[in-house]
N, C-alpha and C. Protein backbone atom coordinates (compact mmCIF):
# COMPACT_ATOMS: atom_id res chain seq x y z
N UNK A 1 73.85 69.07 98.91
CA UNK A 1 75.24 69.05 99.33
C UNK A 1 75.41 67.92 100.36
N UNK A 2 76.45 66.98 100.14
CA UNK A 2 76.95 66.33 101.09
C UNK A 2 77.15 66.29 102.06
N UNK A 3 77.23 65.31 103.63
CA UNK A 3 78.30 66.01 104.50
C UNK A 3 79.38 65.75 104.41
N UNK A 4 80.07 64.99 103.61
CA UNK A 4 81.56 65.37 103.32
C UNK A 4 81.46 67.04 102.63
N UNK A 5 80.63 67.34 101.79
CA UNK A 5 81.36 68.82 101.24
C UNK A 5 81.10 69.72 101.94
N UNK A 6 79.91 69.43 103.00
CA UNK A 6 79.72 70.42 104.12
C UNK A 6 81.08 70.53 105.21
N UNK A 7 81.29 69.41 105.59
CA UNK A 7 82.60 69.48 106.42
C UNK A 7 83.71 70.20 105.63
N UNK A 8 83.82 69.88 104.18
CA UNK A 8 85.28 70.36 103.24
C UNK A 8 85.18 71.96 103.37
N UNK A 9 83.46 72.71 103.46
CA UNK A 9 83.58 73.82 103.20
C UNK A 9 83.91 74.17 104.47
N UNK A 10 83.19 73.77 105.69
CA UNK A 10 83.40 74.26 107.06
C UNK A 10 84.78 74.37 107.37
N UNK A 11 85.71 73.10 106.91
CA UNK A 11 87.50 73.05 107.12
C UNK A 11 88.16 74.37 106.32
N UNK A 12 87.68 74.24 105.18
CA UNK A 12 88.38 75.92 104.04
C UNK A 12 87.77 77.08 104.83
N UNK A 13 86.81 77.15 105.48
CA UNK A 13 86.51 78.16 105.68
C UNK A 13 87.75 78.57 107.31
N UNK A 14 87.28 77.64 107.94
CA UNK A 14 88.37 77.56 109.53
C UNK A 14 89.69 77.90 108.91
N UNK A 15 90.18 77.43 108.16
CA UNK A 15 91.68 77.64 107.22
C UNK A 15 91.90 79.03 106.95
N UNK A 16 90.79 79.69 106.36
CA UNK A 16 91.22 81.00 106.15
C UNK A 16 90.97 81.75 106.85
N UNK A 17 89.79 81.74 108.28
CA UNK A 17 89.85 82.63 108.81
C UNK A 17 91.07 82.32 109.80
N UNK A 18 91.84 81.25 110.39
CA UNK A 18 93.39 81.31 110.62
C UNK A 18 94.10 81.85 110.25
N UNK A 19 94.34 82.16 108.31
CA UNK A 19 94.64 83.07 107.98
C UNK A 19 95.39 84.60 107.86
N UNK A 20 94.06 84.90 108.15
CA UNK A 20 93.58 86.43 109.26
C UNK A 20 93.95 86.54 110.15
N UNK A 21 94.82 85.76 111.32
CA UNK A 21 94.95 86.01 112.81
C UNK A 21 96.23 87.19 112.65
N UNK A 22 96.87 87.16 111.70
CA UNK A 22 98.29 87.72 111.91
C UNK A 22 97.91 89.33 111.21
N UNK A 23 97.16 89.22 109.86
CA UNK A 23 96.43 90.67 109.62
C UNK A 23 95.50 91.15 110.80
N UNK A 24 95.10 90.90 111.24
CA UNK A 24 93.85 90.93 112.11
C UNK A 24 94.83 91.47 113.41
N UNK A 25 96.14 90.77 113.93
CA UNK A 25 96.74 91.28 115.02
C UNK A 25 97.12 92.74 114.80
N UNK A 26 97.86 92.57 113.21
CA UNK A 26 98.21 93.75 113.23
C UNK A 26 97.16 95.28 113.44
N UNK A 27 96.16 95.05 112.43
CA UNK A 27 94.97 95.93 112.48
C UNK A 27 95.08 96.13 113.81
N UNK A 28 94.38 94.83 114.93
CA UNK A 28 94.29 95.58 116.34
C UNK A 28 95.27 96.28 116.93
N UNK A 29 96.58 95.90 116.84
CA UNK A 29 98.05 96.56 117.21
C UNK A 29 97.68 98.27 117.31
N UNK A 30 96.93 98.49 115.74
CA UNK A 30 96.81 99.44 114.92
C UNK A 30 96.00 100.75 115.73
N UNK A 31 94.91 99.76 115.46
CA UNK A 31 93.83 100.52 116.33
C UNK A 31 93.81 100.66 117.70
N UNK A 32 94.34 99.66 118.27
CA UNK A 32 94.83 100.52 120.08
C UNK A 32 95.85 101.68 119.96
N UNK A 33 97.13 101.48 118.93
CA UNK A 33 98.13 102.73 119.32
C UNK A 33 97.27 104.21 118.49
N UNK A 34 96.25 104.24 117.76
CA UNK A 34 95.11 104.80 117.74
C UNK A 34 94.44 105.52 118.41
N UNK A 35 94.22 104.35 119.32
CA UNK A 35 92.91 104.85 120.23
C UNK A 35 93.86 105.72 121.42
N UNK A 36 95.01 104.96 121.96
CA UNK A 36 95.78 105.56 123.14
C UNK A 36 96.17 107.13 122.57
N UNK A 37 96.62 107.31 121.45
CA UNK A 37 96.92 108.62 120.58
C UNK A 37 96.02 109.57 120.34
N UNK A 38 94.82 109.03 120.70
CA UNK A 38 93.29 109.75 120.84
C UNK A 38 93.13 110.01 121.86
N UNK A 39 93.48 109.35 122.52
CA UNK A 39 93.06 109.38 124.02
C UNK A 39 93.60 110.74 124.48
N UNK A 40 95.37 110.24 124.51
CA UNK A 40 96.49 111.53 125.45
C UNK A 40 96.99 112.55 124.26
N UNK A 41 96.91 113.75 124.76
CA UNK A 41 96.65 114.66 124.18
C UNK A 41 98.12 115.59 124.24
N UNK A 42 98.63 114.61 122.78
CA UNK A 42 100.54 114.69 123.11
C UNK A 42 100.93 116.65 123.00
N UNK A 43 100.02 117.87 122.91
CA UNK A 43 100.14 118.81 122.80
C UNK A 43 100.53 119.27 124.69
N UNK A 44 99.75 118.46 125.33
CA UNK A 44 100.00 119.20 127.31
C UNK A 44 101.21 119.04 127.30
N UNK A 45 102.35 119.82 127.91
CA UNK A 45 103.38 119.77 128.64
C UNK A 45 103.51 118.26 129.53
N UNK A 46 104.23 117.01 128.58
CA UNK A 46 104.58 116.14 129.97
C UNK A 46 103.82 114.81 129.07
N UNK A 47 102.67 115.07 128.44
CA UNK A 47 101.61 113.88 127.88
C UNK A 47 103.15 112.87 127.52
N UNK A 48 103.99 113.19 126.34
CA UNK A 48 104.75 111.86 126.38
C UNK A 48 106.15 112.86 126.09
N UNK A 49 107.19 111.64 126.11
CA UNK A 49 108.54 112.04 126.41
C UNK A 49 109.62 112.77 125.20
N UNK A 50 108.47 112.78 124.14
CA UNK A 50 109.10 113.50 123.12
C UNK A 50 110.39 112.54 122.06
N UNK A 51 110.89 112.96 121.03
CA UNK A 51 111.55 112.01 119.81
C UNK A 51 112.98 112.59 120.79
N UNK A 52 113.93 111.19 120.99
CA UNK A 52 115.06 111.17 121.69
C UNK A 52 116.05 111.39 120.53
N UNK A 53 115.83 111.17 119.57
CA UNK A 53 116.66 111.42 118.22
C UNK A 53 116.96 113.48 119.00
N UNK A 54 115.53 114.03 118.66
CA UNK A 54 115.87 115.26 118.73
C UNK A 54 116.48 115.92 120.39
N UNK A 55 115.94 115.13 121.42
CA UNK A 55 116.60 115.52 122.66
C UNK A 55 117.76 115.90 122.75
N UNK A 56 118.44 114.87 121.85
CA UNK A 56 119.93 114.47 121.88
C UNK A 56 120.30 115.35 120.90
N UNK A 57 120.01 115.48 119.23
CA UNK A 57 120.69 116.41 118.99
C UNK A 57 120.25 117.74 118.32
N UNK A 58 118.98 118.15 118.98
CA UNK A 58 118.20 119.18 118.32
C UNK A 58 117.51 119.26 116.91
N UNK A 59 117.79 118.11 115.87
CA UNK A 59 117.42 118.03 114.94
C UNK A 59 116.15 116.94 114.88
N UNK A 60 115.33 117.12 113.96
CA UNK A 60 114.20 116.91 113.66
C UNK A 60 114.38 115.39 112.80
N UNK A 61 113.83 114.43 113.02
CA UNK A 61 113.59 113.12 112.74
C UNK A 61 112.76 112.90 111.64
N UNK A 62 112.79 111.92 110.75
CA UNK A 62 111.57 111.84 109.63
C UNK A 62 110.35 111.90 110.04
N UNK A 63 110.49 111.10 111.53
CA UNK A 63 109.10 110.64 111.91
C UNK A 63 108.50 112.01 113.17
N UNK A 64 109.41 112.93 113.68
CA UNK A 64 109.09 114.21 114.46
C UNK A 64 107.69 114.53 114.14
N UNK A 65 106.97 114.27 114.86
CA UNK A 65 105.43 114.96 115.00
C UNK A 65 104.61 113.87 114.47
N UNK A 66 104.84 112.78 114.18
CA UNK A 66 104.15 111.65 113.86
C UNK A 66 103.04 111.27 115.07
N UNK A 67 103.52 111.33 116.49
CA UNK A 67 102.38 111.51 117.35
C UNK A 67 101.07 112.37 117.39
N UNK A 68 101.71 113.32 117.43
CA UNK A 68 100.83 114.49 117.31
C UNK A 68 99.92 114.84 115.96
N UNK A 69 100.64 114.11 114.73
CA UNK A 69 99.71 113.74 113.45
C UNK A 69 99.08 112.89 114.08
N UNK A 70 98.92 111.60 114.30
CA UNK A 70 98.30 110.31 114.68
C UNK A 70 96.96 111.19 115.56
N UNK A 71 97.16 111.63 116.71
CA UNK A 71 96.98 112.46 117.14
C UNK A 71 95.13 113.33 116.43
N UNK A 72 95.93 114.62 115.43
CA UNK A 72 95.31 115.19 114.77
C UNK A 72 94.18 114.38 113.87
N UNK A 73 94.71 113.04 113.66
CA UNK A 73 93.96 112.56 112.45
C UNK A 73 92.81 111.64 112.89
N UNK A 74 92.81 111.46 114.23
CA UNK A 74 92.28 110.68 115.04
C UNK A 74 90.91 111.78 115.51
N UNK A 75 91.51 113.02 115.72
CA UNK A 75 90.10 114.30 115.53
C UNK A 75 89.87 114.86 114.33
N UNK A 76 89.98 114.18 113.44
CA UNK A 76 89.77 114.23 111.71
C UNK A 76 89.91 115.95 111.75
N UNK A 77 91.41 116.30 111.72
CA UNK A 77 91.79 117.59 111.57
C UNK A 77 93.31 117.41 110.80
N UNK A 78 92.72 117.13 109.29
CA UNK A 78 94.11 116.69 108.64
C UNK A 78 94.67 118.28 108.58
N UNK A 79 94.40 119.12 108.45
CA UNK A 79 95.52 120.76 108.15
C UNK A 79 96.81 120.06 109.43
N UNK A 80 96.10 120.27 110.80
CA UNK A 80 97.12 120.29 112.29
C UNK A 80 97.38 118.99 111.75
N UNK A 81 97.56 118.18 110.94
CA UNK A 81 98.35 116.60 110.95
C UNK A 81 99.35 117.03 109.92
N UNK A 82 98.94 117.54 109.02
CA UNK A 82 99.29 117.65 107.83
C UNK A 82 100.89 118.61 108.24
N UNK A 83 100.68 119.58 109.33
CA UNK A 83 101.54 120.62 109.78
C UNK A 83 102.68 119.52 110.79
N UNK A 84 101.93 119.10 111.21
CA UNK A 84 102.86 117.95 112.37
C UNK A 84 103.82 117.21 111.27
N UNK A 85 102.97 116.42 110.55
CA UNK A 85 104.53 115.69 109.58
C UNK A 85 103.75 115.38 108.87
N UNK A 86 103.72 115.93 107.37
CA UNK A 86 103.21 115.40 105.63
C UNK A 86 103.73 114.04 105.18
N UNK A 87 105.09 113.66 105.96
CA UNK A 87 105.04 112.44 105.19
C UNK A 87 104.52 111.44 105.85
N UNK A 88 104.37 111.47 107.47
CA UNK A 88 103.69 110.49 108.06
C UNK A 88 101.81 110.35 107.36
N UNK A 89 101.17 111.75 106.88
CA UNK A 89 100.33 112.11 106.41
C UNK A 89 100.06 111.32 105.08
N UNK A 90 101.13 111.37 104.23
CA UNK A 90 101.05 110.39 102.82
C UNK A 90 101.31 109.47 103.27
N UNK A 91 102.13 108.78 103.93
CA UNK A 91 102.37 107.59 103.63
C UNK A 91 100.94 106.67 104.57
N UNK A 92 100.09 107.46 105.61
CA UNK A 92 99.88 106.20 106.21
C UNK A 92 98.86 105.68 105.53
N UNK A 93 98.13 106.25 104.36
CA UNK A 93 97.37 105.74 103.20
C UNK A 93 97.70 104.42 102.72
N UNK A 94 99.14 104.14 102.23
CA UNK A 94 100.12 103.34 101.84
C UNK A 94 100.31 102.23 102.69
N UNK A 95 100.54 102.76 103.87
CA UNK A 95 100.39 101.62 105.16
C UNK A 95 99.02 100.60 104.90
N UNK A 96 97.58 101.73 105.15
CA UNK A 96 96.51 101.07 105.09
C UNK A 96 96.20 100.24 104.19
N UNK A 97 96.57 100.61 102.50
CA UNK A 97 96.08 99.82 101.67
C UNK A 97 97.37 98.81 101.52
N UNK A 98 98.37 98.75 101.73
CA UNK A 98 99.35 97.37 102.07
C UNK A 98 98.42 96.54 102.92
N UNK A 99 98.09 96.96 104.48
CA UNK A 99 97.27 95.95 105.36
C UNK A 99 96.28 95.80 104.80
N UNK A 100 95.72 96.14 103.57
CA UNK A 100 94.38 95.43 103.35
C UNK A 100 94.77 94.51 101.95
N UNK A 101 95.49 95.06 101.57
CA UNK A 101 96.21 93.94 100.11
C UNK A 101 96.45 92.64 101.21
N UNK A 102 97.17 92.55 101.97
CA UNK A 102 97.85 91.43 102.66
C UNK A 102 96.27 90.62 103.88
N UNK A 103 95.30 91.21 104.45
CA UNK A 103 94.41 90.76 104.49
C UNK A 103 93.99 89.71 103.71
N UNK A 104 93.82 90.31 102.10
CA UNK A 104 92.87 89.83 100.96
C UNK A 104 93.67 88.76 100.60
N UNK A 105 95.13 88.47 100.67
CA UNK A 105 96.07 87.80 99.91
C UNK A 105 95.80 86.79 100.91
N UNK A 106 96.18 87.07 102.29
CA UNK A 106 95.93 85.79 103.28
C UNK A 106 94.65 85.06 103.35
N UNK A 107 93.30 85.69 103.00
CA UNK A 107 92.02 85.14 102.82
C UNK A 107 92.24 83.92 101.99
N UNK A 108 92.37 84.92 100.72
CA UNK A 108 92.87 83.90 99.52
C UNK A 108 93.51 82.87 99.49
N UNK A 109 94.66 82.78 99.89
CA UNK A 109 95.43 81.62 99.97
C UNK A 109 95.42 80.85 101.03
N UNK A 110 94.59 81.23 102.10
CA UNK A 110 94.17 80.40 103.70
C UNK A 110 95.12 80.22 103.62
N UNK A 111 96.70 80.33 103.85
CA UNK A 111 97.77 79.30 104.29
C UNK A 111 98.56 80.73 105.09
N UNK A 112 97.73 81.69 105.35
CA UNK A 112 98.40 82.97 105.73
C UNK A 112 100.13 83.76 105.49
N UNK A 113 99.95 83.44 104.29
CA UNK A 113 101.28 83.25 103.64
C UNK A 113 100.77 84.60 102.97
N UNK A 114 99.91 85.81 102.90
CA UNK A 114 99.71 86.27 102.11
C UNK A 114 100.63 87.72 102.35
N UNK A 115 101.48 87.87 103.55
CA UNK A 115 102.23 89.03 103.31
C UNK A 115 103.29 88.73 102.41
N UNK A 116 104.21 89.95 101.81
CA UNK A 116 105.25 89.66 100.99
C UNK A 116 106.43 91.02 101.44
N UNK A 117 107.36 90.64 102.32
CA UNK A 117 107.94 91.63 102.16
C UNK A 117 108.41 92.54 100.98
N UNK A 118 109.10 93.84 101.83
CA UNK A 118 109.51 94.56 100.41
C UNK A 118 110.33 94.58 99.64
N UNK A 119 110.34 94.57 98.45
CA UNK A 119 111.33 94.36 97.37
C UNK A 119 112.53 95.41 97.65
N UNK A 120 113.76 94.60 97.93
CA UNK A 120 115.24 95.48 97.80
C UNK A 120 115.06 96.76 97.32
N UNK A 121 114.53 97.35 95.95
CA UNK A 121 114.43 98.80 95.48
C UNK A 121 113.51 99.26 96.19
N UNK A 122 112.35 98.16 97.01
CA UNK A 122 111.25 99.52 97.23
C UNK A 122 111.44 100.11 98.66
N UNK A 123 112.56 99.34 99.56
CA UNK A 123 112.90 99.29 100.80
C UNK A 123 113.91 100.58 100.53
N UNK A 124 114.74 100.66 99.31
CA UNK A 124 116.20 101.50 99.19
C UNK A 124 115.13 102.86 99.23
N UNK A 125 114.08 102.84 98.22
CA UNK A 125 113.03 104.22 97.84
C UNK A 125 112.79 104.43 98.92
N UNK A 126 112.46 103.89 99.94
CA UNK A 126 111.83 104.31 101.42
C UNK A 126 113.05 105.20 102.12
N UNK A 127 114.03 104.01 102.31
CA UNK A 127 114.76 104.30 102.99
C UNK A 127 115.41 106.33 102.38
N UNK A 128 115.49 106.35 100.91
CA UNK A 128 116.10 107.37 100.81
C UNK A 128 114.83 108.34 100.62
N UNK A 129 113.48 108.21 100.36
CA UNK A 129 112.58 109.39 101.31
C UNK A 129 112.76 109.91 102.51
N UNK A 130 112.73 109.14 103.79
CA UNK A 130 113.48 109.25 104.72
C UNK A 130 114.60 109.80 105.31
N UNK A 131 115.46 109.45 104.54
CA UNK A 131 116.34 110.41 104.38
C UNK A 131 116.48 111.51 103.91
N UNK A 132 116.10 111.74 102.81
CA UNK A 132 115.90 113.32 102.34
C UNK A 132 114.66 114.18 103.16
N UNK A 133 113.78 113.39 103.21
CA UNK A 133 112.78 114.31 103.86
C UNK A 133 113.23 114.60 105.47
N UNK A 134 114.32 113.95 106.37
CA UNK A 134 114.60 114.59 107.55
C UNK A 134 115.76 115.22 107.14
N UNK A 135 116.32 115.30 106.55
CA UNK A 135 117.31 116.41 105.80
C UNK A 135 117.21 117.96 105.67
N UNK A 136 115.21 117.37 104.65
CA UNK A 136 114.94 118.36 104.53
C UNK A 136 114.53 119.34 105.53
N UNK A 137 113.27 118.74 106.06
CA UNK A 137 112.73 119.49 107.62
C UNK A 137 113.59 120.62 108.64
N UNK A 138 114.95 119.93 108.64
CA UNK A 138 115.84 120.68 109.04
C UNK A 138 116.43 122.09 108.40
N UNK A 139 116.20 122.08 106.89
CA UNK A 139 116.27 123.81 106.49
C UNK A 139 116.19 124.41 106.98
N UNK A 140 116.57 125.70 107.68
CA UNK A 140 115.87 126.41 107.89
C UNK A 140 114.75 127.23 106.68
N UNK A 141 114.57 127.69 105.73
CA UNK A 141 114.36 128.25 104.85
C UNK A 141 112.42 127.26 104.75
N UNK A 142 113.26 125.71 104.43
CA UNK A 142 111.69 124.81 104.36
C UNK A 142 111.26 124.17 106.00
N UNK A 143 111.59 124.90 107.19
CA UNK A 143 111.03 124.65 108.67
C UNK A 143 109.67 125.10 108.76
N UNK A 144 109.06 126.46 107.96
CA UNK A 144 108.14 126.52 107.78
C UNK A 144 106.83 125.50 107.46
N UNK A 145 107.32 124.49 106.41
CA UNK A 145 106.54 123.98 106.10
C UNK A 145 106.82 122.50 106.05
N UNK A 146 108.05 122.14 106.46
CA UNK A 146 108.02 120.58 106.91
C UNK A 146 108.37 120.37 108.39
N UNK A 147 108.82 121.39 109.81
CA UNK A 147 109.22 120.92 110.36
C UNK A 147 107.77 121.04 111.50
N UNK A 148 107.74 120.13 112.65
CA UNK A 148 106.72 120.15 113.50
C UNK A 148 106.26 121.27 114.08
C-alpha cells in the first residue's frame, strides 16, 4: 500500500468517525438522562416536580410516569415500568433501533447526513398514538391498566 492510499484511508476513516459526533451526542444525551433517572429515585416525596400537564389539570399525559419507567428500567424491573407507562415501554425499543439505524447510515455515508427525519404519515401515526393513548389512560374503567 501506498502512502497516498494510506493517507486516503486515514482521511475516510477521520470523515466518518466526524460522522458519529452528532449520533454519538445523542447516545451520550441518552445515557446521562439515564444515569441521573437511576440515580434519583422519582418514587420519594419531592425527588422531582412531577408532569405540569397533570398539576394543572388532573389528567394524565401520554408521557405520565415516563420517569419513573426510565426509572424502573434502569433497575431492569420491566413489570414496575411496564405499570408506570406501556407506551413509553414500547416505544423506547423504537427510539433505540432508530439511533442505531442513523449511527450506521452516518458511518456509511461519512458526510453525517445519515439521519432522516420522519415521514408526514409516520409523524401523523405518532402523533395520533399519543393522542389516543392519553385519552385513553384517563378512563376510568382502563386506569387500572394504563394510568401511572
Amino acid at each position: 500500500m501506498s502512502i497516498v492510499e494510506l493517507r486516503e484511508a486515514d482521511r475516510s476513516s477521520a470523515v466518518r468517525l466526524a460522522a458519529l459526533r452528532a449520533p454519538a451526542a445523542v447516545g451520550a444525551l441518552a445515557l446521562g438522562v439515564t444515569a441521573v433517572a437511576a440515580w434519583h429515585d422519582p418514587y420519594r416525596s419531592g425527588a422531582y416536580l412531577g408532569c405540569p400537564f397533570y398539576l394543572l389539570t388532573g389528567l394524565y399525559c401520554p408521557i405520565c410516569g415516563s420517569t419513573r419507567a426510565l426509572y424502573d428500567l434502569a433497575h431492569l424491573n420491566l413489570s414496575a415500568a411496564w405499570g408506570m407507562n406501556p407506551l413509553f415501554v414500547l416505544v423506547l425499543p423504537l427510539l433505540v433501533g432508530t439511533w442505531l439505524r442513523w449511527g450506521v447510515r452516518s458511518w456509511r455515508s461519512g458526510a453525517g447526513i445519515g439521519f432522516r427525519p420522519l415521514s408526514p404519515r409516520r409523524a401523523l401515526v405518532g402523533v395520533v398514538v399519543l393522542l389516543v393513548f392519553g385519552i385513553l389512560r384517563n378512563v376510568p374503567v382502563l386506569a387500572p391498566w394504563l394510568a401511572p
